[in-house]
Protein backbone atom coordinates (compact mmCIF):
# COMPACT_ATOMS: atom_id res chain seq x y z
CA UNK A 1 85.84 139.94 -23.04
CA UNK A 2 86.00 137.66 -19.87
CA UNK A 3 86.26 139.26 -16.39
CA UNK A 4 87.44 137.86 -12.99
CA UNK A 5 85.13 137.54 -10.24
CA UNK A 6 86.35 135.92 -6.48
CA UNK A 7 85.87 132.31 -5.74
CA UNK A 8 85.62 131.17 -2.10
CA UNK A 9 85.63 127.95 -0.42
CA UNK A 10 86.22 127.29 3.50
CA UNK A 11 89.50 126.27 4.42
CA UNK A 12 91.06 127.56 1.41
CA UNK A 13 92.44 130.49 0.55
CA UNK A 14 90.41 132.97 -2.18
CA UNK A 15 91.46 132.40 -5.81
CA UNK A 16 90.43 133.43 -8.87
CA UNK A 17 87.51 132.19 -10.98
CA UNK A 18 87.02 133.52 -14.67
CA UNK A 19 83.53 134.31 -15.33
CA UNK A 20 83.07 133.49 -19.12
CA UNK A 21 81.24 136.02 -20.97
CA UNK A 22 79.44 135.30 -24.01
CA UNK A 23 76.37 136.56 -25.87
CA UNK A 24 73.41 134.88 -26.70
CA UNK A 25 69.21 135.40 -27.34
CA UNK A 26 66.65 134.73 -25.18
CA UNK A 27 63.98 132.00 -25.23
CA UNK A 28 60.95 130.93 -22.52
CA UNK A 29 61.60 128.74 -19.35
CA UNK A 30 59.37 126.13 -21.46
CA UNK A 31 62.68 124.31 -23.04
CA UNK A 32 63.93 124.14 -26.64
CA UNK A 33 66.55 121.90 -28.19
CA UNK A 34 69.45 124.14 -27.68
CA UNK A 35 71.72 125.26 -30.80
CA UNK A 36 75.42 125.51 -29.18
CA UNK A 37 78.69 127.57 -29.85
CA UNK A 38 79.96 124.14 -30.81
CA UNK A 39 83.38 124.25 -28.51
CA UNK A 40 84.13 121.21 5.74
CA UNK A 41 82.76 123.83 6.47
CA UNK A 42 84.39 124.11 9.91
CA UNK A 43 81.83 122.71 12.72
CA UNK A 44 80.40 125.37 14.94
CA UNK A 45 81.46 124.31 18.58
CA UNK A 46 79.41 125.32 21.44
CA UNK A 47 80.35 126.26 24.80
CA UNK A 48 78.96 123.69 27.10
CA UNK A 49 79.11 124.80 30.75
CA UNK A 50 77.95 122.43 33.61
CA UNK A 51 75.97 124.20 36.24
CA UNK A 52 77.37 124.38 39.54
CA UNK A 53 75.92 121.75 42.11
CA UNK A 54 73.81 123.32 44.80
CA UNK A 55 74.88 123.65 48.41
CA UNK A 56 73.69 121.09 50.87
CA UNK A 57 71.28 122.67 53.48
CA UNK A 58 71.06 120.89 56.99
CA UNK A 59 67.51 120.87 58.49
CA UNK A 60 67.12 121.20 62.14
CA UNK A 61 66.10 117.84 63.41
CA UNK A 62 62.21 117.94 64.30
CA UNK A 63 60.60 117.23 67.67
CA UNK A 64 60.55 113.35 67.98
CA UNK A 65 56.63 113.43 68.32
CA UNK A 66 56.31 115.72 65.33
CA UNK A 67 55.22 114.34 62.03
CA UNK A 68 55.49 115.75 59.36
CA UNK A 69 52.98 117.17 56.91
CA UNK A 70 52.78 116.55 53.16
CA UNK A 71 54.13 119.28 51.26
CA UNK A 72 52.26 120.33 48.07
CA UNK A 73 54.39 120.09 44.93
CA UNK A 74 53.49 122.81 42.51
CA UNK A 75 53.29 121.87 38.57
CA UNK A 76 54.34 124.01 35.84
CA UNK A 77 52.03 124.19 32.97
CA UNK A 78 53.93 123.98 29.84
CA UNK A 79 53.80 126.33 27.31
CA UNK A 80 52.19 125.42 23.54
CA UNK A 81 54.90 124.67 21.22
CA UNK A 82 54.55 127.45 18.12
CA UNK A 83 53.40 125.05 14.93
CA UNK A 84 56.05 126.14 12.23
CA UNK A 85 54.87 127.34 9.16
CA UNK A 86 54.74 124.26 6.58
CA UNK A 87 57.05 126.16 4.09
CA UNK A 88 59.99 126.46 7.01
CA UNK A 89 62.83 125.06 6.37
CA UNK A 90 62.56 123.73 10.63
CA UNK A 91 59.22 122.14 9.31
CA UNK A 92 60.52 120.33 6.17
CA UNK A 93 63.42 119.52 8.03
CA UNK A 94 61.68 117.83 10.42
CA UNK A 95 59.80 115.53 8.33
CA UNK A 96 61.61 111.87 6.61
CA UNK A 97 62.28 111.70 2.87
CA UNK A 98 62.27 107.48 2.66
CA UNK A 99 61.21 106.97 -1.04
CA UNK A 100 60.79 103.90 -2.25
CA UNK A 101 62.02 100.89 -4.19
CA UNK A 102 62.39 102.20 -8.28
CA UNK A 103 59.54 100.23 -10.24
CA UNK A 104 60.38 100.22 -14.21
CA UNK A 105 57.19 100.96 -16.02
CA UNK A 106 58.43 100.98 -19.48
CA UNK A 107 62.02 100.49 -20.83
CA UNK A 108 62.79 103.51 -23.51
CA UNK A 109 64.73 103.94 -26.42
CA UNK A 110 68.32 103.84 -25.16
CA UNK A 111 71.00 106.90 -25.35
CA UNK A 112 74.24 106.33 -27.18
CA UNK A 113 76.41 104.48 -23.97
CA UNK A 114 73.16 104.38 -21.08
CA UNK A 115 69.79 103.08 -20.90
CA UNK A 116 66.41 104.63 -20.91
CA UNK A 117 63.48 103.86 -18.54
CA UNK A 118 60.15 105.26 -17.51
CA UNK A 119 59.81 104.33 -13.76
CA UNK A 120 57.94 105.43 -10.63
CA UNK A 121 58.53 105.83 -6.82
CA UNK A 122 56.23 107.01 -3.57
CA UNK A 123 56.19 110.40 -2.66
CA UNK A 124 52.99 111.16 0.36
CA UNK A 125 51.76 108.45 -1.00
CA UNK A 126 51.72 109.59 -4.30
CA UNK A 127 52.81 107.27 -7.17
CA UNK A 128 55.29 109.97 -8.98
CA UNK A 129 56.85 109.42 -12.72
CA UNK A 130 60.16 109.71 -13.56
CA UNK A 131 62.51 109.09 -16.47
CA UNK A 132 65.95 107.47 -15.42
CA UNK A 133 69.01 106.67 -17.22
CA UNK A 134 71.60 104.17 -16.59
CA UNK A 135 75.17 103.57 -17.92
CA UNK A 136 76.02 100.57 -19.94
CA UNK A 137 78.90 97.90 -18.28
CA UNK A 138 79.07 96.84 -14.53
CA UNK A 139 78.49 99.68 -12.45
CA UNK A 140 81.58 100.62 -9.77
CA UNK A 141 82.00 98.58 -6.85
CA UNK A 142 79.70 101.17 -5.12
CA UNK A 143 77.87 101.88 -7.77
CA UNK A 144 77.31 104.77 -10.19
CA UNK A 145 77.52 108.12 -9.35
CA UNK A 146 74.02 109.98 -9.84
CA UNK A 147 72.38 113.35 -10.23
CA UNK A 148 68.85 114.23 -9.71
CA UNK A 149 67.24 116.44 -12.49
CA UNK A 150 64.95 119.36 -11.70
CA UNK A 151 63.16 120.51 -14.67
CA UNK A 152 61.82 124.33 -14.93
CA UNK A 153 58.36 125.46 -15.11
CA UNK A 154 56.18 123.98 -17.75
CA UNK A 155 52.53 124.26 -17.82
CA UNK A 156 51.74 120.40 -15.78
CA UNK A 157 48.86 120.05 -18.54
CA UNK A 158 51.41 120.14 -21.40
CA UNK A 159 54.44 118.14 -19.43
CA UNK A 160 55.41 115.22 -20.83
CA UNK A 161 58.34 112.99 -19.25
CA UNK A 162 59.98 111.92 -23.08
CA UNK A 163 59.89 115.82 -23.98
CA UNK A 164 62.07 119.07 -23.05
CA UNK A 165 65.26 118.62 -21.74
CA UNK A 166 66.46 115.86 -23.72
CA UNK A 167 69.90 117.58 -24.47
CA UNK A 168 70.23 118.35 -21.14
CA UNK A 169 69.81 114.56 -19.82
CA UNK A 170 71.87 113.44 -22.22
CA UNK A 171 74.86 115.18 -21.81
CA UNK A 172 74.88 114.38 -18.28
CA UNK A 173 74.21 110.60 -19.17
CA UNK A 174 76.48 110.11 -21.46
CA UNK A 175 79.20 111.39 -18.91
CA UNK A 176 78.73 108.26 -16.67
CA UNK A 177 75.92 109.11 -14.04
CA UNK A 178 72.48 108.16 -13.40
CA UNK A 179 70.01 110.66 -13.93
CA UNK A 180 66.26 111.11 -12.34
CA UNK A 181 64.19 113.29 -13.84
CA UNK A 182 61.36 113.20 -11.72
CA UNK A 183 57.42 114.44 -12.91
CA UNK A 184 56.58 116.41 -10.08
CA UNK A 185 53.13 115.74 -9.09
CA UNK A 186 50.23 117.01 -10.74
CA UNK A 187 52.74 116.50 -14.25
CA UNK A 188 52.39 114.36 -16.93
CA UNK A 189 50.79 110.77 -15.00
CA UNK A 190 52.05 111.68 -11.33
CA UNK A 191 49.47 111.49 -9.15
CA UNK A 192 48.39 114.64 -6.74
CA UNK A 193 47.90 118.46 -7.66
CA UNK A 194 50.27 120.63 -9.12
CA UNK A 195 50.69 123.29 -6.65
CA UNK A 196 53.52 125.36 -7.94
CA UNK A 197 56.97 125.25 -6.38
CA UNK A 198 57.32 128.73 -4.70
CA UNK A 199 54.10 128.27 -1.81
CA UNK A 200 53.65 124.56 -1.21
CA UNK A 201 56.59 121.79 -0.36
CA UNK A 202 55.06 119.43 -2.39
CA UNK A 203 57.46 119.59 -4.97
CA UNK A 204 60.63 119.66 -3.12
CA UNK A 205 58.84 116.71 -1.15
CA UNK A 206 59.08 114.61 -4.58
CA UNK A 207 62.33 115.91 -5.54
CA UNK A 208 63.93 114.88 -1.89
CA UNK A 209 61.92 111.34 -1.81
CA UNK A 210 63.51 110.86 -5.39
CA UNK A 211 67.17 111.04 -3.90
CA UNK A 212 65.52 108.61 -1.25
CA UNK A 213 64.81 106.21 -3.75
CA UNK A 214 67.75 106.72 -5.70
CA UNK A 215 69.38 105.79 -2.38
CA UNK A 216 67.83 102.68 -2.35
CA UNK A 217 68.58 101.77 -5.84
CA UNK A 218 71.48 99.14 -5.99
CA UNK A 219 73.54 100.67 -9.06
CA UNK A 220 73.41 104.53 -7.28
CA UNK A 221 76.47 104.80 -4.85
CA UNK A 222 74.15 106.63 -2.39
CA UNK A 223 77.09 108.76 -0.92
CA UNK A 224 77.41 110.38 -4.24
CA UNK A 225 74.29 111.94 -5.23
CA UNK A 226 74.47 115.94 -6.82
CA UNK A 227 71.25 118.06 -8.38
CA UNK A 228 70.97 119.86 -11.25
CA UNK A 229 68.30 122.76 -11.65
CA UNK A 230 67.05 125.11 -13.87
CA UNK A 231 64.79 128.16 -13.01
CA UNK A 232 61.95 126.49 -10.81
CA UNK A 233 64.11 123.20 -10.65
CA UNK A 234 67.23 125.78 -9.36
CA UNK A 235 64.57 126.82 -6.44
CA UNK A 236 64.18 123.29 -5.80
CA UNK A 237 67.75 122.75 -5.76
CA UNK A 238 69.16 125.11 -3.58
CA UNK A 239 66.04 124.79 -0.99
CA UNK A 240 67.18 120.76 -1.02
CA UNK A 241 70.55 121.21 0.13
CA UNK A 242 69.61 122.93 2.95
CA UNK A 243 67.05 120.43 3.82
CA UNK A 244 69.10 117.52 3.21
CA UNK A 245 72.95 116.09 3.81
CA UNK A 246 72.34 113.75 0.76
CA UNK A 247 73.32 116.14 -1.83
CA UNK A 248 76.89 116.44 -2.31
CA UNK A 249 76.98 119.42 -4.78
CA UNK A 250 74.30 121.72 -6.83
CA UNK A 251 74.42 123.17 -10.44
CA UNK A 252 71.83 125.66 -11.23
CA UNK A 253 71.05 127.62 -14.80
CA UNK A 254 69.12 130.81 -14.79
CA UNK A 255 67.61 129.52 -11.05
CA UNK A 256 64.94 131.55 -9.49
CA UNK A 257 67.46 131.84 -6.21
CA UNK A 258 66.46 135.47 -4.48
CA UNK A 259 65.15 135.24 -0.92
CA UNK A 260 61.87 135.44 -0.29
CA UNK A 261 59.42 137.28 -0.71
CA UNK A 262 60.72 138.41 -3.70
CA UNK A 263 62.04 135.15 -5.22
CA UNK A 264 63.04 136.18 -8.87
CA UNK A 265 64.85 139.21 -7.57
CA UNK A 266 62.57 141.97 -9.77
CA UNK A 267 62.60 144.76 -7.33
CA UNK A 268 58.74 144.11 -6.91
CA UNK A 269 58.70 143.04 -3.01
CA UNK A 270 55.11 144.22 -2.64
CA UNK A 271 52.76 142.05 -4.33
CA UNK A 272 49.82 142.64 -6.05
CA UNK A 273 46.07 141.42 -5.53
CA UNK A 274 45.21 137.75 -5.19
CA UNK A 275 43.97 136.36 -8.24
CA UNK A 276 40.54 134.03 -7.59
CA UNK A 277 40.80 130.62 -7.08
CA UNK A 278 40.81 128.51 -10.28
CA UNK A 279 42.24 131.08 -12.21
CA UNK A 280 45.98 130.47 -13.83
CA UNK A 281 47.72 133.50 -11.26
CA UNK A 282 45.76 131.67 -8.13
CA UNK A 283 48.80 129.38 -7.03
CA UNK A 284 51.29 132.75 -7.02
CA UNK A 285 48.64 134.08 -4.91
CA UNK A 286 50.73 132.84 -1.52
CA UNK A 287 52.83 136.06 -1.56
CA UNK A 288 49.92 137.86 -1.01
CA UNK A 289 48.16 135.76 1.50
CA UNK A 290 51.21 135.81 3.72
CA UNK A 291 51.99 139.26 3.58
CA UNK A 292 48.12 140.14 4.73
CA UNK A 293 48.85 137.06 7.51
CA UNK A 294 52.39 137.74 8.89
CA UNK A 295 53.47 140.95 7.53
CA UNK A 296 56.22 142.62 5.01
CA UNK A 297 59.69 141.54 5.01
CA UNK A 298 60.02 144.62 6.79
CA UNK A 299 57.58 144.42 9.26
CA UNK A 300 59.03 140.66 10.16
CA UNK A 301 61.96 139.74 8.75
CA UNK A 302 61.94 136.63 10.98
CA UNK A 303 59.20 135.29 9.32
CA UNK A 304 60.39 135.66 5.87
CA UNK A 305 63.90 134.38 6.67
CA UNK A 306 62.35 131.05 8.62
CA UNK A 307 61.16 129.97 5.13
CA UNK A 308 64.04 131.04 2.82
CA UNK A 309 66.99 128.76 1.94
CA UNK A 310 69.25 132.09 2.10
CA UNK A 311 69.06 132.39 5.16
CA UNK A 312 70.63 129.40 6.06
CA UNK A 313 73.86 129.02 3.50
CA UNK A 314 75.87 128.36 5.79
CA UNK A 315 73.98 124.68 6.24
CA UNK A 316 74.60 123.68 2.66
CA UNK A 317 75.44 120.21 1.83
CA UNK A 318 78.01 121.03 -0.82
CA UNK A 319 79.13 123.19 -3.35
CA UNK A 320 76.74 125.56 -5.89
CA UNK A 321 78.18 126.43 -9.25
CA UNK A 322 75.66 129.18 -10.83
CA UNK A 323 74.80 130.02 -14.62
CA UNK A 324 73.14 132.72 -15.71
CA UNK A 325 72.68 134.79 -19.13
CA UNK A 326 72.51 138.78 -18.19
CA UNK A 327 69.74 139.34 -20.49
CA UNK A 328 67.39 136.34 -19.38
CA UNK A 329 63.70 138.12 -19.36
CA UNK A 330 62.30 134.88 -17.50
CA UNK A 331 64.51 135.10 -14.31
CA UNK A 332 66.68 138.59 -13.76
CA UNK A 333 70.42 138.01 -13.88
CA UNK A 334 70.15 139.65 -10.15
CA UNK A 335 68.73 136.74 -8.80
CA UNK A 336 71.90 134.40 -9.50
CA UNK A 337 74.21 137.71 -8.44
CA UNK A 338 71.94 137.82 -5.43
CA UNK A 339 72.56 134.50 -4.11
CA UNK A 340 76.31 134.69 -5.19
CA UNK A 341 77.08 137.71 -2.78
CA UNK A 342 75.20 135.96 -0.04
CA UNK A 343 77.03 132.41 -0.01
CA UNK A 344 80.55 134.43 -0.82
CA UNK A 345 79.65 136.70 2.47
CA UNK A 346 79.54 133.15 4.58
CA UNK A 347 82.26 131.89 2.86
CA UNK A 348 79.80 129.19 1.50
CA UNK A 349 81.80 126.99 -1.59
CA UNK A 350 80.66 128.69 -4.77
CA UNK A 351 81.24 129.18 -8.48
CA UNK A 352 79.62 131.90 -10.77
CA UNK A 353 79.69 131.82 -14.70
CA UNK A 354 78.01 134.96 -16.36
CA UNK A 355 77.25 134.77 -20.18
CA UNK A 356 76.65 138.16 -21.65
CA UNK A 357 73.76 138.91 -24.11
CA UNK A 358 72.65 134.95 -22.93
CA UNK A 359 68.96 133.84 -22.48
CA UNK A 360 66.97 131.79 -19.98
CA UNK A 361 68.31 128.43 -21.41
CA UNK A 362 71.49 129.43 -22.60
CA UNK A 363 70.94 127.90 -25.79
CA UNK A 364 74.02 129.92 -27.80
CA UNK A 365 76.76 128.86 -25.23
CA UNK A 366 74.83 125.33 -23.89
CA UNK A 367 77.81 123.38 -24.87
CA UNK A 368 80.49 125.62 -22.79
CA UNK A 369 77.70 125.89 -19.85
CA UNK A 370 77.34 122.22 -19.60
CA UNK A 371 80.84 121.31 -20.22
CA UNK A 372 81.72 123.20 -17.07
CA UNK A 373 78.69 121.37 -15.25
CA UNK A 374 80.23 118.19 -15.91
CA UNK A 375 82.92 119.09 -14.61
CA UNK A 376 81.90 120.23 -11.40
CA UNK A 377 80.22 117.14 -11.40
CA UNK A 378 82.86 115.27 -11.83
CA UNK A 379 84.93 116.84 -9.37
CA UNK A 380 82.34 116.50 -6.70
CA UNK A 381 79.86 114.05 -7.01
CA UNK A 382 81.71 111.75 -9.16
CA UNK A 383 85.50 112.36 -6.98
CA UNK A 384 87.51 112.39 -10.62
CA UNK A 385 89.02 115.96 -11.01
């Protein structure tokens, strides 16, 4: 039976969302075609106080045969500027997400009302893949609304850009956006390594200079631009709309959306030992490594916050609307709840849909799940309630 859970959005008063709950099985984070049920935030002012000016002091006048000595000026030695730590959100901040111009490799099979095609853009240099779709008709005097697709963990030596996903896409497609569904690198053709998500921006560095170039692209209206995630790809969403004002709302299914250092919300804060390089565990090996270099979360919270996208909600570009199945084995329903409580404690703009008995992919209710996606969308990105 459904259940009410609060809703809450600055500048408006609390209502009432219904959390739909529905039952479902459970499959892997590696996708399968899904089988369906069938049916601003106020700106912080600060106080700026100009210092007094200081009193004028009258010098004696000196003996008219006196002259006057030169007085040695003393120079302060600056002190080093602390390097940030590559995975801080100051540090990725700091750095320019340009993209590049949207080269069409191959054109695809087209979808039912949208076309298909296999393109690339620049990412560090990298040449990175990405499948893109496009409406049919003349796009909108600004241009189509668009959504940037983050795709979850699959093993980069079995991605493939035309596979997984392809319900997903398509449903989004078919609903009058452009979609990017970028290869991150090391996947599929992209050039560079594939360094895992959770210790290395390279990822989210792909992700953010595909918005860039979907910016750039003359049918994308680039002031409507939203992300879709799921699992990894929900990491990589929330941590981009923290990093960047281009993303005017998130939807993220079963994302992997705890703080750091324990990411997937499993209770398990205290890792375990560092598998060798080269072997498949080597690239979760960062939570060890930083815990032997800067301490527990405990022992320096400061640290652990300065790279976590929870700890600064209240600097989201838009919206999140959350979807999680309470018995997904691949990401704990507590990491969704997690990140829930902390954006409705800062009165960060935020819907959560529950689905009881639901897996990872929430395959029995995907219909229901992505309606309501759409629709956020819609409302959103798109500006069509």
């Amino acid at each position: 039976m459904p259940f009410s859970a609060h809703f809450k959005r600055p500048g408006r008063r609390v209502g009432r969302v219904w959390w739909s709950i529905v039952a479902l099985a459970l499959t892997a984070c590696q996708v399968t075609p899904p089988t369906g049920d069938g049916t601003g935030l106020p700106t912080a002012i600060a106080l700026v106080t100009e210092p007094a000016a200081a009193p004028t002091r009258t010098e004696p006048p000196l003996p008219p045969t006196a002259t006057p000595l030169p007085t040695a000026t003393a120079t302060a030695t600056p002190s080093p500027t602390p390097t940030p730590h590559p995975m801080s959100i100051a540090a990725v901040r700091a750095r320019e997400y340009p993209g590049s111009d949207l080269v069409i490799e191959q054109e695809l099979d087209p979808g039912v009302n949208y076309q298909r095609y296999y393109v690339s853009y620049l990412s560090d240099g990298l040449k990175i893949y990405a499948l893109l779709t496009v409406p049919n008709g003349e796009p909108p005097e600004t241009g189509w609304p668009a959504i940037a697709f983050n795709h979850g963990f699959i093993p980069p030596d079995v991605y493939r850009t035309t596979e997984r996903y392809i319900a997903y896409v398509d449903r989004i497609a078919q609903s009058g956006y452009v979609v990017l569904r970028s290869d991150y690198r090391g996947h599929d053709q992209s050039e560079g390594e594939a360094t895992g998500a959770y210790g290395s921006p390279g990822y989210v560095t792909d992700v953010l200079n595909g918005v860039g170039a979907l910016k750039r692209y003359s049918a994308v209206d680039p002031g409507r631009i939203g992300m879709w995630g799921h699992s990894m790809g929900g990491y990589i969403t929330l941590r981009s709309m923290v990093i960047s004002p281009d993303i005017k709302a998130g939807v993220i299914w079963g994302g992997v959306v705890a703080p750091y250092p324990d990411l997937f919300a499993r209770g398990t804060p205290t890792p375990g030992p560092t598998p060798a390089a080269g072997t498949p565990g080597f690239r979760g090996g960062w939570r060890r490594s930083w815990v032997e270099q800067f301490g527990t979360r405990d022992e320096n919270p400061a640290f652990w916050d300065s790279i976590s996208a929870n700890a600064f909600l209240t600097d989201l570009s838009g919206p999140i609307q959350l979807h999680h199945g309470t018995t997904d084995e691949t990401v704990p329903f507590a990491s969704s709840q997690t990140l829930y409580d902390q954006m409705v404690a800062v009165d960060a703009p935020v819907e959560f849909y529950a689905y009881e008995g639901d897996n990872h992919n929430l395959s029995g209710y995907f219909t229901t799940a992505m309606d309501r996606s759409i629709a956020f969308f819609d409302l959103h990105v798109k500006g069509q309630p």
